[in-house]
Protein backbone atom coordinates (compact mmCIF):
# COMPACT_ATOMS: atom_id res chain seq x y z
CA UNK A 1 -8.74 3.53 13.08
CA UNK A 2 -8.08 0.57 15.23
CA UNK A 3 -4.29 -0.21 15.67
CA UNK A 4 -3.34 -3.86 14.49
CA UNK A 5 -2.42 -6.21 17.36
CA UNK A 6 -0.44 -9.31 16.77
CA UNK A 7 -2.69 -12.58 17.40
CA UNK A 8 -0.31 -15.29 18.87
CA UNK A 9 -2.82 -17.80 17.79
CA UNK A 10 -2.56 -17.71 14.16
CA UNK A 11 0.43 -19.69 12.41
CA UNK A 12 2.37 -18.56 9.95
CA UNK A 13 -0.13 -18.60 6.68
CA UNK A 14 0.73 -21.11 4.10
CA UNK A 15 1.54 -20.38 0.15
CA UNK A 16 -2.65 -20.74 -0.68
CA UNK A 17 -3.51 -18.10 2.21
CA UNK A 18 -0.88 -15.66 0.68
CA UNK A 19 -2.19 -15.76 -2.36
CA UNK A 20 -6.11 -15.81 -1.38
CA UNK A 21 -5.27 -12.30 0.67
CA UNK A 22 -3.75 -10.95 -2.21
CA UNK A 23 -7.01 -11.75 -4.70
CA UNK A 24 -8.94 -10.46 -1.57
CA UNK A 25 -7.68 -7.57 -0.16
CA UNK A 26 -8.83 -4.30 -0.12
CA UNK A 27 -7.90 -0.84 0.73
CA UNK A 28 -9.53 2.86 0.90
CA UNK A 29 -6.80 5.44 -0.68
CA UNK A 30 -7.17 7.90 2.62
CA UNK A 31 -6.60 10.99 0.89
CA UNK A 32 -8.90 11.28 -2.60
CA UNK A 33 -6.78 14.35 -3.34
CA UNK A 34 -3.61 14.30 -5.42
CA UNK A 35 -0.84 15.67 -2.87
CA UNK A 36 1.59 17.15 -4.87
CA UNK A 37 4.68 17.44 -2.31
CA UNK A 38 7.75 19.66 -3.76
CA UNK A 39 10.89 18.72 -1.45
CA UNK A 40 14.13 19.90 -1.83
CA UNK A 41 13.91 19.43 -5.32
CA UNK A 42 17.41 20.46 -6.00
CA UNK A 43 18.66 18.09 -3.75
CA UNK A 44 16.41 14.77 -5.02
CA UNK A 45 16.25 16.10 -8.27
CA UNK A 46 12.42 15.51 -8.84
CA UNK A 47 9.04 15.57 -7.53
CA UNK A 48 7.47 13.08 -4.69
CA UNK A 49 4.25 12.49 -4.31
CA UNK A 50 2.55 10.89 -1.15
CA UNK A 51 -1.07 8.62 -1.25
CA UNK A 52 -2.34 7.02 2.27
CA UNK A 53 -4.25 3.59 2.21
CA UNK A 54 -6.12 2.07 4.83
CA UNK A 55 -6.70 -1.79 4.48
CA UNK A 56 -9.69 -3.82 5.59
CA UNK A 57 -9.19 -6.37 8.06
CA UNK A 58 -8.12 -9.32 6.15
CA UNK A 59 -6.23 -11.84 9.17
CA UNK A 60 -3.48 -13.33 6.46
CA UNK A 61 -2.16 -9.00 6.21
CA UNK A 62 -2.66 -8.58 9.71
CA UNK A 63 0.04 -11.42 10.11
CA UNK A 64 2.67 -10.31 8.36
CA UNK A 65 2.01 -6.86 9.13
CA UNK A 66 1.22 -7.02 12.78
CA UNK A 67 4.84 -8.52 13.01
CA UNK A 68 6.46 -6.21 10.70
CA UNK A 69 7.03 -9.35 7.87
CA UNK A 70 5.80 -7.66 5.09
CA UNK A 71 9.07 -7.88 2.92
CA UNK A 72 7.54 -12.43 3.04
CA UNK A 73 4.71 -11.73 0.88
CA UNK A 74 6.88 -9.35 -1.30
CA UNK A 75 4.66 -6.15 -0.30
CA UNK A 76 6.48 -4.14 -2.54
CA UNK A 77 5.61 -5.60 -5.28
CA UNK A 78 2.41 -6.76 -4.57
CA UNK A 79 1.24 -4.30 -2.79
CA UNK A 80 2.53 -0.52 -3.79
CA UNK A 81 3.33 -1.67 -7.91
CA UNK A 82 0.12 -3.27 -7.71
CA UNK A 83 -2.06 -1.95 -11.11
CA UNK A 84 -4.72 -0.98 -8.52
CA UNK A 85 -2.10 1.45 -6.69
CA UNK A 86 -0.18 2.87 -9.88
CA UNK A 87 -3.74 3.99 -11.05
CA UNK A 88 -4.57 6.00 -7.99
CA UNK A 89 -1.61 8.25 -9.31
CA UNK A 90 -2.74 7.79 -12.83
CA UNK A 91 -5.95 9.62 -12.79
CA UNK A 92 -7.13 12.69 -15.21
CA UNK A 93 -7.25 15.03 -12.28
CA UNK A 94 -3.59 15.12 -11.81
CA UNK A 95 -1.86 14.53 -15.00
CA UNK A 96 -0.41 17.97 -15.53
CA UNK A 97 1.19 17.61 -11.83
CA UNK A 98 2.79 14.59 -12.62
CA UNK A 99 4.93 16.16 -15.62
CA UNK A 100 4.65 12.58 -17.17
């Protein structure tokens, strides 16, 4: 996997680039299996489970996440409550781990 480098040649992506990356990009889940991680569970009171994603070069991501901006494009929401991520959790596989 090839580390992301900051390229001091791009400016800062405009409002349209933001939302073209978002419509374009696209990411491997690294680990196809379900981990089901049980952690302290008295202390946190619950279960936590753990998924890995690699993203394809895309050079509006890169940006932001090359310079550790990824709270501009609202990543969170975005990104990891994205329909596309909730459903790698949501599969058939797994649903009597979840306990949902």
């Amino acid at each position: 996997m090839k580390p992301i480098t900051v390229n001091w040649t791009i400016n800062l992506p405009n409002e349209s680039q933001i939302q073209k990356m978002w419509q374009e990009l696209v990411f491997d889940v690294i680990d196809e299996e379900f981990e089901f991680i049980n952690l302290v569970k008295a202390n946190l009171g619950g279960d936590i489970y753990f998924k890995g994603f690699k993203f394809h070069e895309n050079e509006i991501f890169d940006w932001f996440c090359s310079r550790g901006r990824l709270d501009e494009i609202d990543f969170y929401n975005n990104f990891l409550l994205s329909d596309k991520v909730l459903k790698t959790f949501n599969n058939e596989n797994n649903s009597e781990k979840k306990g949902f």
